[in-house]
N, C-alpha and C. Protein backbone atom coordinates (compact mmCIF):
# COMPACT_ATOMS: atom_id res chain seq x y z
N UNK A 1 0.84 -1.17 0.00
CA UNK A 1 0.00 0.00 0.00
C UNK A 1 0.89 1.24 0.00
N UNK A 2 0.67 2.28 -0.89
CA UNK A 2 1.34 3.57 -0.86
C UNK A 2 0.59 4.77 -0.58
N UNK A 3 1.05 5.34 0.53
CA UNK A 3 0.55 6.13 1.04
C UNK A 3 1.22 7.55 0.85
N UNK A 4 0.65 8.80 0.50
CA UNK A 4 1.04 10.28 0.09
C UNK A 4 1.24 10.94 1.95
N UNK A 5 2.58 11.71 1.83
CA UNK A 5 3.13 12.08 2.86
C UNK A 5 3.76 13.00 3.06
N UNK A 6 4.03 13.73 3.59
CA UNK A 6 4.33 15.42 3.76
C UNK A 6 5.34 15.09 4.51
N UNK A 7 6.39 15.52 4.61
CA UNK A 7 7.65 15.69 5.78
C UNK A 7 8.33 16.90 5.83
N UNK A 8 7.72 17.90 6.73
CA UNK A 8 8.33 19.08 7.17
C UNK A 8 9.32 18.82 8.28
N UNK A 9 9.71 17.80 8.65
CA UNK A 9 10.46 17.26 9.73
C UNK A 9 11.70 17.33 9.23
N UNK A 10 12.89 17.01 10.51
CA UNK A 10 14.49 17.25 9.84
C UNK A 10 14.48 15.60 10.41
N UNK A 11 13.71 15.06 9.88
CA UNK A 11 13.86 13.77 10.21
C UNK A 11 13.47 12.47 9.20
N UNK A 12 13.95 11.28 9.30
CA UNK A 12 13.66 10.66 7.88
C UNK A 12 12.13 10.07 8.08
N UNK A 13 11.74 9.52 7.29
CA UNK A 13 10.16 9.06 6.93
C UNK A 13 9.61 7.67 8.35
N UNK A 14 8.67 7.90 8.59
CA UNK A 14 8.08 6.95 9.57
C UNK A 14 8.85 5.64 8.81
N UNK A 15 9.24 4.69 10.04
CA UNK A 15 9.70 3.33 9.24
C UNK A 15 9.52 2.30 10.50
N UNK A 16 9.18 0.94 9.58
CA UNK A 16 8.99 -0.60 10.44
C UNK A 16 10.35 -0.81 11.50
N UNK A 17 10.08 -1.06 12.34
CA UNK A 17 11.92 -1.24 13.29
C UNK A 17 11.93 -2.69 12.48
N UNK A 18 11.39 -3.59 12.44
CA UNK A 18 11.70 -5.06 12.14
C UNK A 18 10.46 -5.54 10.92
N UNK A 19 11.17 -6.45 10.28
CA UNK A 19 10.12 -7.11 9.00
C UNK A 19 8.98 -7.33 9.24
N UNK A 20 8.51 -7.88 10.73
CA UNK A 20 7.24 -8.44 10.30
C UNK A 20 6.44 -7.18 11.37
N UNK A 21 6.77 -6.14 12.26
CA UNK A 21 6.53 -5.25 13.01
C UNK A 21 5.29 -4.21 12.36
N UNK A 22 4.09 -4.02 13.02
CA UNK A 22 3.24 -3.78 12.83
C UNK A 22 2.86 -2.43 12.81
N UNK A 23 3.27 -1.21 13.39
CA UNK A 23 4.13 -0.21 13.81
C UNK A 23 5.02 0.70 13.26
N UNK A 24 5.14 1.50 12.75
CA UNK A 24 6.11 2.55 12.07
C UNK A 24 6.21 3.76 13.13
N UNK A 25 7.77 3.52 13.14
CA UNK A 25 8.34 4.90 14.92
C UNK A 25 7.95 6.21 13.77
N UNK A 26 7.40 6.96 15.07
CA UNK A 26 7.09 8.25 14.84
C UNK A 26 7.82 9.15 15.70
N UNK A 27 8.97 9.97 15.12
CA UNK A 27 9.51 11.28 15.93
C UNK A 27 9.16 12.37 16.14
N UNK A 28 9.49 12.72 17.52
CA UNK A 28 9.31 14.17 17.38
C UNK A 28 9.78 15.40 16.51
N UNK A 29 9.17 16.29 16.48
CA UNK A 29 10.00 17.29 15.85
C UNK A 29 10.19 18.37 16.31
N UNK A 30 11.09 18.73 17.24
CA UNK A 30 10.84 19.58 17.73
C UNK A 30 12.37 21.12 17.67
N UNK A 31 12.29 22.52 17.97
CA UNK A 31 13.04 23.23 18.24
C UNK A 31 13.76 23.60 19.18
N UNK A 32 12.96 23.18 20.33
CA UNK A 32 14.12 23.15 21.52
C UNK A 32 13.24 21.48 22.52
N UNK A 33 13.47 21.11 23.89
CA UNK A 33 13.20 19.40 23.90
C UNK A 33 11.58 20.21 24.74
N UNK A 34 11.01 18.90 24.93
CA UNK A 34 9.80 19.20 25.74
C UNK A 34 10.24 18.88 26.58
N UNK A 35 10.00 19.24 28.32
CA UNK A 35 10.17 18.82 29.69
C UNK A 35 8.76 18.17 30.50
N UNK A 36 8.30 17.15 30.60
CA UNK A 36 7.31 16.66 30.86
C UNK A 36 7.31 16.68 32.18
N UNK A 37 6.63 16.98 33.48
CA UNK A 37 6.59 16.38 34.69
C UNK A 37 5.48 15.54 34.93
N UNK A 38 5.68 14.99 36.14
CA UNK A 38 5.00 13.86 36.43
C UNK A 38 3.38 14.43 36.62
N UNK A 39 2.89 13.31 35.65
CA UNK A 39 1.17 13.91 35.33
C UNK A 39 0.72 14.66 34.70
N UNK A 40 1.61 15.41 33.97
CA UNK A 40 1.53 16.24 32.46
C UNK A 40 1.70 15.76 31.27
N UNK A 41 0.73 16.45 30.63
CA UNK A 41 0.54 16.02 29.16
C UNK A 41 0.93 17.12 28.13
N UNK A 42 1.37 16.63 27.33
CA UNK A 42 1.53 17.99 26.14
C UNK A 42 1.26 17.43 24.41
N UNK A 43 1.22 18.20 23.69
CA UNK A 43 1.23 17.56 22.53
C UNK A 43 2.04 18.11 21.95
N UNK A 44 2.48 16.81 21.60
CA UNK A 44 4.07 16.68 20.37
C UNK A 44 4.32 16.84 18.97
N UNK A 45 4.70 17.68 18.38
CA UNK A 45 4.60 17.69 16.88
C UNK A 45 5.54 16.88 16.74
N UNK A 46 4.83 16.57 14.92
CA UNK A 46 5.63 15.31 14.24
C UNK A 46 6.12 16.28 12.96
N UNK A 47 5.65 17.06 12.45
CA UNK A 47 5.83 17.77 10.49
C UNK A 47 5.71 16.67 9.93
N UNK A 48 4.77 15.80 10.01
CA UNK A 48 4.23 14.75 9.25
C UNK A 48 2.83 14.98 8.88
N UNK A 49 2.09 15.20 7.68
CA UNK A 49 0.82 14.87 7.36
C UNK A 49 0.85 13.68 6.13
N UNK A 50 -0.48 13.19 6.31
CA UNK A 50 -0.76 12.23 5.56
C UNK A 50 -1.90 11.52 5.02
N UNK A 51 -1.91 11.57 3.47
CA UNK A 51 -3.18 10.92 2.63
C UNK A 51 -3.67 9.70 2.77
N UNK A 52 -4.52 9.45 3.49
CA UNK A 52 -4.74 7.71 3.67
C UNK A 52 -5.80 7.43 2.80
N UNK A 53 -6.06 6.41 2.12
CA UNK A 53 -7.21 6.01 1.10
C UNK A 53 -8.39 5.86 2.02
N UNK A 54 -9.28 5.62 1.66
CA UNK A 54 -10.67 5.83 2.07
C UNK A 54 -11.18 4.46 2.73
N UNK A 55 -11.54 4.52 4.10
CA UNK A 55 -11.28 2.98 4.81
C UNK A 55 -10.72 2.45 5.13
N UNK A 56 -9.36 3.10 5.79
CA UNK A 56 -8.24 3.45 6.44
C UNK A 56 -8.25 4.20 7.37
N UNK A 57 -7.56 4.31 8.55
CA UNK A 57 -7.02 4.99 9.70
C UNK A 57 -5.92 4.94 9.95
N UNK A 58 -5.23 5.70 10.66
CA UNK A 58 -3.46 5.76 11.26
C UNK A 58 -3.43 5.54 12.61
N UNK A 59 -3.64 5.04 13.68
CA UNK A 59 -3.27 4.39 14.93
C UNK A 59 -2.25 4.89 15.32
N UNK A 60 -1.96 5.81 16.71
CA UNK A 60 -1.04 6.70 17.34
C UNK A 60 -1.35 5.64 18.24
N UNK A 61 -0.35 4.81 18.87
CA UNK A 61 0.20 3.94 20.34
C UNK A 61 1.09 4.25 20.54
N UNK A 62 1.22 3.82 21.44
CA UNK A 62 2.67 4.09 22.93
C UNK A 62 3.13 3.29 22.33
N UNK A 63 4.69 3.46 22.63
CA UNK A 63 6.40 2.62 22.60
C UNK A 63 5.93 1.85 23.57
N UNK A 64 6.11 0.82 23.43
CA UNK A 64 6.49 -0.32 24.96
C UNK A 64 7.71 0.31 25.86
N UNK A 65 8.85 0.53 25.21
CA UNK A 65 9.73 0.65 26.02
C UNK A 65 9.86 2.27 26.78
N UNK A 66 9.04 3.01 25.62
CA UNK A 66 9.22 4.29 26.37
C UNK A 66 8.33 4.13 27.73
N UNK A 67 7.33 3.49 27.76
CA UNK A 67 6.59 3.50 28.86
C UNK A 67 7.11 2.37 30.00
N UNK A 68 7.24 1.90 29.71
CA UNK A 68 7.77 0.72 30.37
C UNK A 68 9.58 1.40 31.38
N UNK A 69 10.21 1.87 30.85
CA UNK A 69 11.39 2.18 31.15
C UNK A 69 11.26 3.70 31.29
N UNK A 70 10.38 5.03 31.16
CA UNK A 70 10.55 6.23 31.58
C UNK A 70 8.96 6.24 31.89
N UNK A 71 7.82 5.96 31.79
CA UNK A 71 6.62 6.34 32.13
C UNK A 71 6.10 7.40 31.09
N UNK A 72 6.14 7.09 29.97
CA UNK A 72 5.87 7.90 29.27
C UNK A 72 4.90 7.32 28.36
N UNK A 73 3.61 7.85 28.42
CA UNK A 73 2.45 7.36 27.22
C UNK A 73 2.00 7.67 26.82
N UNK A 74 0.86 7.37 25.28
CA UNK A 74 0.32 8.24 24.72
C UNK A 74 -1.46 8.19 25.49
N UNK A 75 -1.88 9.27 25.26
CA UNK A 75 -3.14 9.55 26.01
C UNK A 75 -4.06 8.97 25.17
N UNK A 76 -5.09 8.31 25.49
CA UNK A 76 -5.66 6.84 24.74
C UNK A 76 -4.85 6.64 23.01
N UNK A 77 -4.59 5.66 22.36
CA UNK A 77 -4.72 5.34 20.84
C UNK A 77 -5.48 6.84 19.89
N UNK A 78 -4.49 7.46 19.73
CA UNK A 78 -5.57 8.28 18.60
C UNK A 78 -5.70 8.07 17.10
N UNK A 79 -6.37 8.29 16.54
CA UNK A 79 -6.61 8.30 15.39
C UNK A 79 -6.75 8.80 14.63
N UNK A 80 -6.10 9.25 13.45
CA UNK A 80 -5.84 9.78 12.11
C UNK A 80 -6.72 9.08 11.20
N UNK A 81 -8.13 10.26 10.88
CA UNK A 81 -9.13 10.00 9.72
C UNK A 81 -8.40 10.13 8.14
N UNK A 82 -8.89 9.28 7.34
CA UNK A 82 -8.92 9.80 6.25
C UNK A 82 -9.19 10.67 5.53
N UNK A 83 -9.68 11.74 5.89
CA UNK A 83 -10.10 13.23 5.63
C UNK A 83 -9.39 14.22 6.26
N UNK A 84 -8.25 14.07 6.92
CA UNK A 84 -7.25 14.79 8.14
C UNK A 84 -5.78 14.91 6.99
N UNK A 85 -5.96 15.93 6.82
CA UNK A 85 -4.40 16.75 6.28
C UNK A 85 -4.10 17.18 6.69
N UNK A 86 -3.97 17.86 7.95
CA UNK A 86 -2.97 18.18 9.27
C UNK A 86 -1.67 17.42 9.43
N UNK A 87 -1.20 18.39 10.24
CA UNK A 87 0.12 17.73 11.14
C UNK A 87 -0.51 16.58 12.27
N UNK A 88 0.69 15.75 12.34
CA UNK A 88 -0.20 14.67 13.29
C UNK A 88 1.05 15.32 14.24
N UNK A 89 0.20 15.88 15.42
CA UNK A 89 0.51 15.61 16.58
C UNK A 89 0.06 14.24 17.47
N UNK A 90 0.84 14.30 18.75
CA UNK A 90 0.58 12.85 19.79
C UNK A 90 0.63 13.64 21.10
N UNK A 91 -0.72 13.09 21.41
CA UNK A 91 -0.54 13.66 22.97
C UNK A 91 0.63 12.81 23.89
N UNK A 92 1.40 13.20 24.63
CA UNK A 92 2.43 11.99 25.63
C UNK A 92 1.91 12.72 27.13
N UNK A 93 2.01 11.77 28.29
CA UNK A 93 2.08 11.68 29.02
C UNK A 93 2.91 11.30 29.96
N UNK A 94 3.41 12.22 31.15
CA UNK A 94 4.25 10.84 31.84
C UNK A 94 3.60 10.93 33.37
N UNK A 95 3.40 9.58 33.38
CA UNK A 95 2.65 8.59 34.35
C UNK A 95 3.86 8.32 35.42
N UNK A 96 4.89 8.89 35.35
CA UNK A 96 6.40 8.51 36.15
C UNK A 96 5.95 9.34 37.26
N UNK A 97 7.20 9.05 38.04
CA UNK A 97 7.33 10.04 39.40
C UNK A 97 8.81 11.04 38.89
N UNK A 98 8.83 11.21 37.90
CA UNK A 98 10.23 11.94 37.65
C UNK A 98 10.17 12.47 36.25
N UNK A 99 10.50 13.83 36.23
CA UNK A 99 10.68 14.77 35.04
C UNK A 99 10.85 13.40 33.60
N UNK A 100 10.71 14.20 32.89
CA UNK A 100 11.21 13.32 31.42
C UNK A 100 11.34 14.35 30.23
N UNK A 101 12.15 14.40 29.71
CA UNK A 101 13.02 15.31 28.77
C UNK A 101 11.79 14.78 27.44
N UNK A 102 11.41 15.03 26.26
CA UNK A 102 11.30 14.68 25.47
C UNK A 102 12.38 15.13 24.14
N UNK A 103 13.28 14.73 23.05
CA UNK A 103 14.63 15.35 22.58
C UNK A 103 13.78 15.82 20.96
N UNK A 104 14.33 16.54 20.48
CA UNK A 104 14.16 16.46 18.73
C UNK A 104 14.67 15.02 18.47
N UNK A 105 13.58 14.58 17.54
CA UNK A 105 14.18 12.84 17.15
C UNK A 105 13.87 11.90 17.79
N UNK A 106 13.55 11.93 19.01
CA UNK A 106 12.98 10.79 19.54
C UNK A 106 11.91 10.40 19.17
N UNK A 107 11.82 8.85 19.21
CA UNK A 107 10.91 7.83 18.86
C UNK A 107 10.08 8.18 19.72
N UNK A 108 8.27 8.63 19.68
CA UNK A 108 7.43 9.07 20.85
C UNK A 108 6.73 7.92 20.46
N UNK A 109 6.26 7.50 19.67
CA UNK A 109 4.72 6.42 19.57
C UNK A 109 5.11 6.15 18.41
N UNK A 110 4.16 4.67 17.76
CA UNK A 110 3.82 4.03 16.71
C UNK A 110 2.98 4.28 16.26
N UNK A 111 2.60 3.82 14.60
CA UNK A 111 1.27 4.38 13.63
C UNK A 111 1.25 3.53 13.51
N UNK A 112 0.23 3.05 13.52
CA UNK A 112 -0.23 1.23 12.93
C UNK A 112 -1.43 1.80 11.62
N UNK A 113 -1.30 1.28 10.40
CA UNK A 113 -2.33 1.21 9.42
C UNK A 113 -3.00 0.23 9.60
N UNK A 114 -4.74 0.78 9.88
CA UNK A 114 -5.38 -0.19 9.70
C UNK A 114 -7.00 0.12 8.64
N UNK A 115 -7.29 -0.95 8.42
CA UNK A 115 -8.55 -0.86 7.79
C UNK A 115 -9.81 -0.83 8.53
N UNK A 116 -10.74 -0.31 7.92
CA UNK A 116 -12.38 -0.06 8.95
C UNK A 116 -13.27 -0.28 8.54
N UNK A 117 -14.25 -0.14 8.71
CA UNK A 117 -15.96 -0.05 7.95
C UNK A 117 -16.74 1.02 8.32
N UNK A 118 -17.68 1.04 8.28
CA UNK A 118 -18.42 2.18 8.77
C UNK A 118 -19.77 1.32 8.77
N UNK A 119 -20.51 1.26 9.63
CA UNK A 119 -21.45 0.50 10.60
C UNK A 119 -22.49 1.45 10.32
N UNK A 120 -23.63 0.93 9.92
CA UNK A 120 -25.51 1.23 10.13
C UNK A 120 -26.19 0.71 11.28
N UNK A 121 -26.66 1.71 12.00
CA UNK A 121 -27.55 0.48 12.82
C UNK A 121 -28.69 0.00 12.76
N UNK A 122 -28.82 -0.93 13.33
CA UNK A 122 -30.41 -1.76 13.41
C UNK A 122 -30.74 -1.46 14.67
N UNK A 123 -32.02 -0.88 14.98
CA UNK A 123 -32.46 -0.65 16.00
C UNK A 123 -33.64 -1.71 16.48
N UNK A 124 -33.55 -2.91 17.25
CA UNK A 124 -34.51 -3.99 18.06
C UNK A 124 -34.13 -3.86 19.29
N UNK A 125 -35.28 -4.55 19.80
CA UNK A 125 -35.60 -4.67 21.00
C UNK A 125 -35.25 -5.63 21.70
N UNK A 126 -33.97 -6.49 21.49
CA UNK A 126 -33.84 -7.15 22.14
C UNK A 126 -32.58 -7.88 21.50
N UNK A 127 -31.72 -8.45 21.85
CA UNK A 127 -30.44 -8.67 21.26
C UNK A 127 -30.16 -10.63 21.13
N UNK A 128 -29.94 -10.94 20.27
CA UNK A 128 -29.74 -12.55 20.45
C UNK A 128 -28.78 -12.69 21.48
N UNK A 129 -29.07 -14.19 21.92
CA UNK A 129 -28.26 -14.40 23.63
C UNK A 129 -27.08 -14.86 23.14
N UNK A 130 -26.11 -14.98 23.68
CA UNK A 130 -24.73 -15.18 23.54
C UNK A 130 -24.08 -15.97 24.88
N UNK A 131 -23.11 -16.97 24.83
CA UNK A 131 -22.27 -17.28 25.89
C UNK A 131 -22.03 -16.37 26.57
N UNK A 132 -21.70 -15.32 26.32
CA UNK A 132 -21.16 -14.57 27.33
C UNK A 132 -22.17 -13.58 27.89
N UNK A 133 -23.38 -13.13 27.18
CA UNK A 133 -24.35 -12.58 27.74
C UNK A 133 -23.66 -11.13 28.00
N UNK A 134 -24.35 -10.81 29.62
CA UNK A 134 -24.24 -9.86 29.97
C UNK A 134 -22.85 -9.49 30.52
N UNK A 135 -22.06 -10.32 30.67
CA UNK A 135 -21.06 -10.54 31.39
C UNK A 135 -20.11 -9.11 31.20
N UNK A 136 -19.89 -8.03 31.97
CA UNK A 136 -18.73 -7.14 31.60
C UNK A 136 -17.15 -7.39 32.49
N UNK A 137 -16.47 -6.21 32.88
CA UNK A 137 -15.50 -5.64 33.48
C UNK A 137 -15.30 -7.35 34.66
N UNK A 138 -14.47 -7.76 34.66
CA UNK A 138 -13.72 -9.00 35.95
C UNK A 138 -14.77 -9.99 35.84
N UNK A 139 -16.04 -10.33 35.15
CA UNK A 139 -16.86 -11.59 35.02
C UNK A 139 -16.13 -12.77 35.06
N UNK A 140 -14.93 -13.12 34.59
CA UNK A 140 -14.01 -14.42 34.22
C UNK A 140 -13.33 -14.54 35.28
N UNK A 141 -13.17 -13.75 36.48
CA UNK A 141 -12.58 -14.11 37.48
C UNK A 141 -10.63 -13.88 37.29
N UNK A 142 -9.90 -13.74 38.34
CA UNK A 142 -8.32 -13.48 38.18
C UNK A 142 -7.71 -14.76 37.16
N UNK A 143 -8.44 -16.04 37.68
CA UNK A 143 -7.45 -17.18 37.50
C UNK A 143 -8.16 -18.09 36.16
């Protein structure tokens, strides 16, 4: 799939870390670093926009390791419509107990391409039963 892409960034093009990796690192772009403290959020420019075909989305997730090893995450999965020619910013967060630098160039989150539909509804009164029913939030128990 080829996708149309804007790079106002001093940085090279979103890319896979590994062959079969689902994910393309997204950098910051920035002029001087962001300073995050603990429980602040900011949003990060990328100088990336981008044409996605129609029934498509772009998926903004967290690094494993950035979060995992500095507390740093993105504020839910966002999403890049197909009708969005903007700059993609990423909201980050850090969930740490300790400052966190953000640099020009750093890897902040992944874009995952994915495909969608767009859903009609049916409006009844009553829903076919299912195994799992009503069951929500801890129903299955820890173990």
């Amino acid at each position: 799939m080829k996708i149309k892409i804007v790079n106002k960034s001093k940085h090279q093009l979103p890319e896979y870390s590994t062959k079969y990796s689902a994910g393309m690192d997204i950098r910051a772009n920035l002029s001087e670093p962001i300073i995050l403290k603990p429980l602040e959020r900011k949003l990060v420019p990328t100088g990336l926009s981008i044409e996605l075909p129609v029934g498509y989305e772009a998926q903004i997730r967290q690094r494993s390791g950035l979060t995992v090893n500095h507390g740093m995450t993105v504020i839910t999965p966002g999403t890049i419509d197909a009708d969005y020619r903007g700059e993609i910013s990423v909201v980050l967060m850090n969930i740490s107990d300790k400052d966190f630098t953000v640099q020009d160039g750093e890897r902040i989150c992944q874009m995952v391409i994915a495909k969608h539909e767009h859903a009609e509804w049916e409006s009844v009164e009553i829903l076919n039963n299912s195994e799992r029913g009503a069951g929500g939030f801890g129903h299955t128990g820890i173990k």
